[in-house]
Protein backbone atom coordinates (compact mmCIF):
# COMPACT_ATOMS: atom_id res chain seq x y z
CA UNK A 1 102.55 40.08 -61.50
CA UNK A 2 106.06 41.87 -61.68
CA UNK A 3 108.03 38.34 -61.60
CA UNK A 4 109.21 37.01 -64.88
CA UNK A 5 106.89 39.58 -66.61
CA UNK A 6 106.29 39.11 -70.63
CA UNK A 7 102.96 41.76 -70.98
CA UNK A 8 105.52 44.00 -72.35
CA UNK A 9 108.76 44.36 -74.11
CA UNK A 10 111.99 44.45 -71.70
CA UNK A 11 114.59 47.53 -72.04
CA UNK A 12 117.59 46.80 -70.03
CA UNK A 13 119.29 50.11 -68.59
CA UNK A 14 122.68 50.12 -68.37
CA UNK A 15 124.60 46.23 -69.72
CA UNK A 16 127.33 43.82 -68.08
CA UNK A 17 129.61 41.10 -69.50
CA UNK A 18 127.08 38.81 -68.20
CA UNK A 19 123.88 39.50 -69.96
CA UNK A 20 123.76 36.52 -71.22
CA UNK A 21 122.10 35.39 -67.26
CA UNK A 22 119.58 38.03 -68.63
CA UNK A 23 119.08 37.30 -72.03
CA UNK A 24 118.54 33.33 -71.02
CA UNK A 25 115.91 34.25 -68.24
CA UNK A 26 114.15 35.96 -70.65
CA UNK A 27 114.32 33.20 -73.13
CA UNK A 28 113.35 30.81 -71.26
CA UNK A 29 110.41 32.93 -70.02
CA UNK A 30 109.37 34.06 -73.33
CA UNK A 31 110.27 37.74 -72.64
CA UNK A 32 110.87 39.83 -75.43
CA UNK A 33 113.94 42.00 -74.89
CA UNK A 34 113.30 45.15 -76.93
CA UNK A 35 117.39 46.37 -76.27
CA UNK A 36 119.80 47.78 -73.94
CA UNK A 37 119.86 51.43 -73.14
CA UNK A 38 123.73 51.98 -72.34
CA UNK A 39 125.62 55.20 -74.29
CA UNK A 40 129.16 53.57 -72.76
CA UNK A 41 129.02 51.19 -76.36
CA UNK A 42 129.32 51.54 -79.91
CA UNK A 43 127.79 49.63 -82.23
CA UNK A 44 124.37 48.57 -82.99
CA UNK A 45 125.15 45.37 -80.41
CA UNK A 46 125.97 45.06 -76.57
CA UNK A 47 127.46 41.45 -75.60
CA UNK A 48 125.13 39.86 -78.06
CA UNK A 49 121.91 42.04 -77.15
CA UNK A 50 120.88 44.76 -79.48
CA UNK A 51 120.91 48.57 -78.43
CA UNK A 52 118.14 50.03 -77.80
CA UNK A 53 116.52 53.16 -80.00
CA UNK A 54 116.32 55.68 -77.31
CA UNK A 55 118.46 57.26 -74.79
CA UNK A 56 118.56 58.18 -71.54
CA UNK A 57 118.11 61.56 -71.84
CA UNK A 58 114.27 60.60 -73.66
CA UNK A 59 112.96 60.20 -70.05
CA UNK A 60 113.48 64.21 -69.31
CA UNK A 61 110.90 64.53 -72.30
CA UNK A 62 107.06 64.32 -70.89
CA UNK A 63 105.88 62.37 -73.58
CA UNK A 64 108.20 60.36 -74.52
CA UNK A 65 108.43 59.62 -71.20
CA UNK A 66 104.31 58.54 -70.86
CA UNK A 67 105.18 56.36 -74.27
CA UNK A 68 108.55 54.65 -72.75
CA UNK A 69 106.18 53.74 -69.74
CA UNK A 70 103.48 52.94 -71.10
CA UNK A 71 105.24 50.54 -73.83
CA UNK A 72 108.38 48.78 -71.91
CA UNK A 73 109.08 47.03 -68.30
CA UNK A 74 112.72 47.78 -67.75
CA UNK A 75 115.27 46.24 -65.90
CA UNK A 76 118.87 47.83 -64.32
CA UNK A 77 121.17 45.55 -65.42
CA UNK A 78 124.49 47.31 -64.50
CA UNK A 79 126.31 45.14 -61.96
CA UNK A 80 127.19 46.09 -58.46
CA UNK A 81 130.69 45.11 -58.04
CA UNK A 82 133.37 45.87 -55.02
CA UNK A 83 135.03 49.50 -55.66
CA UNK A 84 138.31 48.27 -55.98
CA UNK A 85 139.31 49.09 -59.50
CA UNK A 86 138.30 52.35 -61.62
CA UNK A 87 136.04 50.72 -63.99
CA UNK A 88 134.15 49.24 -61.05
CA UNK A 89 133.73 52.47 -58.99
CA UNK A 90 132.35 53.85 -62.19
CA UNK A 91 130.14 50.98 -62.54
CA UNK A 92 128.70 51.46 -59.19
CA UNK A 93 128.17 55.22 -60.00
CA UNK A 94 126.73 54.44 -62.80
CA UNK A 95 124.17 51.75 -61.04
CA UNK A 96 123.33 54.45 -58.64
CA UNK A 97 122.24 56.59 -61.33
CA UNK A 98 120.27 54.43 -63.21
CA UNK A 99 118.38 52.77 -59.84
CA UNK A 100 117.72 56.59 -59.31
CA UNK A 101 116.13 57.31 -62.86
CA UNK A 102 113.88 54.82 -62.17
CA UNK A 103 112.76 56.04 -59.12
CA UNK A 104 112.25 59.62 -60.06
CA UNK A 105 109.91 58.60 -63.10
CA UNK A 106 108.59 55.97 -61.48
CA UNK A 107 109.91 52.74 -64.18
CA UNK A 108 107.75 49.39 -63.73
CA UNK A 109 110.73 47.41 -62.97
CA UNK A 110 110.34 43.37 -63.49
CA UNK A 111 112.20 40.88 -61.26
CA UNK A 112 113.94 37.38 -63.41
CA UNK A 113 114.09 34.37 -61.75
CA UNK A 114 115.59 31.46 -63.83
CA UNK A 115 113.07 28.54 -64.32
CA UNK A 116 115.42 26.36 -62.33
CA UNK A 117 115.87 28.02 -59.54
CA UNK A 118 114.02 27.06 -56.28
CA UNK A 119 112.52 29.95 -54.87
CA UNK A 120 109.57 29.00 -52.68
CA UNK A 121 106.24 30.96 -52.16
CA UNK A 122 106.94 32.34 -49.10
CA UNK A 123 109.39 34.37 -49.97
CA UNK A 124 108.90 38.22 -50.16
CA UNK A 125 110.89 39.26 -53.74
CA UNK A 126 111.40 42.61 -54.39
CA UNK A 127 111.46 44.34 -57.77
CA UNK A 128 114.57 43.81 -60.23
CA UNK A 129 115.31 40.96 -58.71
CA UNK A 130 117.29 39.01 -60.26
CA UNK A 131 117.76 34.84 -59.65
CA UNK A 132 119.81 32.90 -61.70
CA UNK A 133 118.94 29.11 -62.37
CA UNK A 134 119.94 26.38 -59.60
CA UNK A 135 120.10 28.85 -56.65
CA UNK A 136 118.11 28.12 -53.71
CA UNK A 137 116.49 30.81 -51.80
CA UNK A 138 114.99 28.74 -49.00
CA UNK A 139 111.93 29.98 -46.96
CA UNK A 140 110.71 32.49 -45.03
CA UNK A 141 112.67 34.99 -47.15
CA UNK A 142 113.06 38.96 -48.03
CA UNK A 143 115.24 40.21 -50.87
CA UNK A 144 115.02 43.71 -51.76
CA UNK A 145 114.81 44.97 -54.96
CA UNK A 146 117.94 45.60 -57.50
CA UNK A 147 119.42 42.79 -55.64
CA UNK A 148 121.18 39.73 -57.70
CA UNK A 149 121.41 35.82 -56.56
CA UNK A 150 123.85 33.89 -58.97
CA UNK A 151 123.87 29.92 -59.47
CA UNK A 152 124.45 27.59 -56.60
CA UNK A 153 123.64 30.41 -54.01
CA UNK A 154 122.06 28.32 -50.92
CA UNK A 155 119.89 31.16 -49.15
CA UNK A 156 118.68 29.62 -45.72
CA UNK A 157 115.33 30.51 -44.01
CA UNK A 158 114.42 33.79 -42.08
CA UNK A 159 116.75 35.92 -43.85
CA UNK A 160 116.47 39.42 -44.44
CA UNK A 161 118.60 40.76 -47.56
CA UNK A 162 118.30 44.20 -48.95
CA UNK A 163 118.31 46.89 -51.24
CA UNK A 164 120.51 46.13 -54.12
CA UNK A 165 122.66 43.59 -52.61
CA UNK A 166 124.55 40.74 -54.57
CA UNK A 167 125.34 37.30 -53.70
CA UNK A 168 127.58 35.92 -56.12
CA UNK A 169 128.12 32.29 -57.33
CA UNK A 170 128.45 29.41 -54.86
CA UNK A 171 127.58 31.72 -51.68
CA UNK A 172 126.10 29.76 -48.78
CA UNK A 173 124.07 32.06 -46.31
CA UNK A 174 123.08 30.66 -43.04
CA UNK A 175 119.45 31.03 -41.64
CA UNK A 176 118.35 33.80 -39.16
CA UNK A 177 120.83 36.14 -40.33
CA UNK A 178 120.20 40.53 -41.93
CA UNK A 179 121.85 41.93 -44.95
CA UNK A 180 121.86 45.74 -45.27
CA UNK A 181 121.54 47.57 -48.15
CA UNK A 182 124.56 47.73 -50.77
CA UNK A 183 126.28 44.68 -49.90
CA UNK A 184 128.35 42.56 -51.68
CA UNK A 185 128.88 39.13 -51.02
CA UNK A 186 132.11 37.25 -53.03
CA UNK A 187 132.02 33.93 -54.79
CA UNK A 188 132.42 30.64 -52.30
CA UNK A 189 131.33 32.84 -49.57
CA UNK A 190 129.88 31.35 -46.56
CA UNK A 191 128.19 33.46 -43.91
CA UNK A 192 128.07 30.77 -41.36
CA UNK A 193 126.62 32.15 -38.25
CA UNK A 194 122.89 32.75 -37.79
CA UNK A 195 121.87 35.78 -35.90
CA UNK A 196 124.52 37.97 -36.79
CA UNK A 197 124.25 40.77 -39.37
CA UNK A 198 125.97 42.78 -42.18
CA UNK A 199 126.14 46.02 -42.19
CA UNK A 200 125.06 48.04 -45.31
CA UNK A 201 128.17 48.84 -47.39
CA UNK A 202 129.78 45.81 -46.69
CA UNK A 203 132.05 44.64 -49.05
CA UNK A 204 132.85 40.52 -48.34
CA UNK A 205 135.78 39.21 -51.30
CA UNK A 206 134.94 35.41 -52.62
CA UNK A 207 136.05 32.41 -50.73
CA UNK A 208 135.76 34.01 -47.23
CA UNK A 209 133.96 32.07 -43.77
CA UNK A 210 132.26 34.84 -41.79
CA UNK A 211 131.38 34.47 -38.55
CA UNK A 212 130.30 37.42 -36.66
CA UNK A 213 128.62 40.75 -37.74
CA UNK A 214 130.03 43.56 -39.67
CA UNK A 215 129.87 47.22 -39.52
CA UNK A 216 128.93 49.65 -42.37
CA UNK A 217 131.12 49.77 -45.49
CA UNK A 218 133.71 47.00 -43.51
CA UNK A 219 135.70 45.20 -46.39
CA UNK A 220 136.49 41.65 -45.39
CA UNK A 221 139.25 39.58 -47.18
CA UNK A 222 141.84 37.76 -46.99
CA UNK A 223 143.70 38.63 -50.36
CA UNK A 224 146.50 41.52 -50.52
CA UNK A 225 144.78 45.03 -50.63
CA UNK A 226 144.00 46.24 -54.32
CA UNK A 227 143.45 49.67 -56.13
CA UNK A 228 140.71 51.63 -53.96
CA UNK A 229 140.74 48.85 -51.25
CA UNK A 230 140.97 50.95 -47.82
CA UNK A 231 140.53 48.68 -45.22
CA UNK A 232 141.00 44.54 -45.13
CA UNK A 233 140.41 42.69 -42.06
CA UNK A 234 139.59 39.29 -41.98
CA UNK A 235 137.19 37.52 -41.48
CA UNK A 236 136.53 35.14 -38.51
């Protein structure tokens, strides 16, 4: 059982200003966070968590790599956010990267779900999966795994999200409707119209109404363009 896993010590790759969604999961779960792997920070500390011992670069080391394994779940918990500023775009690169290490060496990644979230048995969750408390994921579900579902989220039924998606705060996602990989959905989103999908890349800024499908990496807003932003079109 992968969700809300305690057998083992947790090691967090990568960190975000919100660890503290982590660290209360895990609380509340009683899962022992061992630290966060993330060179980016000085300091024995990381937003409240403590750093972890070893490095990324341990992994490239055969047995060190058997003992990280064998030892530690892990969990990516470097945010996806929209490439619009310089920090972000590194972020994202940086996310990419670490989904990747755990790939290659083949990381037992657990998926957090917050003990008040509703999240029905017959949904398919993924692994690192992460559900903060009072979202609602509905029925008749797939998320894929690295993907992130903040507080108040209202997931209907029949929905298909992917691969390391993110649906932020307050997001309300009608049923019968697909989510492709790498998309990022804004706070006080609604995607409104069943049946119609979004493309994977998509890139959907908070407090937007969507009602019709997208194509891949189409940014939707209705705020001035920023730093990085190519394309805004709005959405209808």
């Amino acid at each position: 059982m992968y969700i809300n896993d305690k057998s083992k010590p947790l090691v967090l790759l990568g960190s975000n200003a919100a660890l503290y969604v982590i660290s209360d999961i895990c609380a509340e779960h009683g899962i022992n966070i061992a630290g966060v792997m993330d060179s980016d920070y000085p300091g024995p500390m990381i937003f409240g968590v403590p750093k972890f011992p070893h490095t990324l670069e341990d992994f490239d080391n055969p047995m060190m790599l058997d003992y990280l394994k064998d030892t530690y779940n892990f969990f990516v918990a470097t945010n996806l956010n929209p490439p619009n500023t310089a920090v972000f775009r590194r972020n994202n690169q940086k996310r990419d990267q670490l989904i990747g290490l755990v790939e290659n060496y083949g990381l037992n990644c657990i998926s957090l779900i917050g003990r008040q979230a509703l999240a029905g048995s017959t949904n398919q969750i993924g692994r690192n999966v992460l559900v903060q408390s009072l979202a609602d994921l509905g029925g008749y579900n797939t998320f894929g795994d690295f993907t992130s579902i903040y507080a108040l989220a209202t997931i209907g039924h029949n929905i298909v999200i992917g691969k390391n998606c993110v649906i932020q705060r307050r997001v309300s996602v009608n049923s019968y409707i697909t989510v492709g990989d790498n998309v990022f959905v804004g706070v006080s989103t609604r995607l409104a119209k069943s049946h119609t999908s979004f493309a994977a890349g998509t890139i959907i800024h908070g407090g937007t109404v969507v009602r019709k499908s997208t194509t891949s990496a189409q940014v939707i807003s209705f705020t001035a363009p920023e730093d990085g932003v190519d394309k805004i079109t709005e959405g209808v």
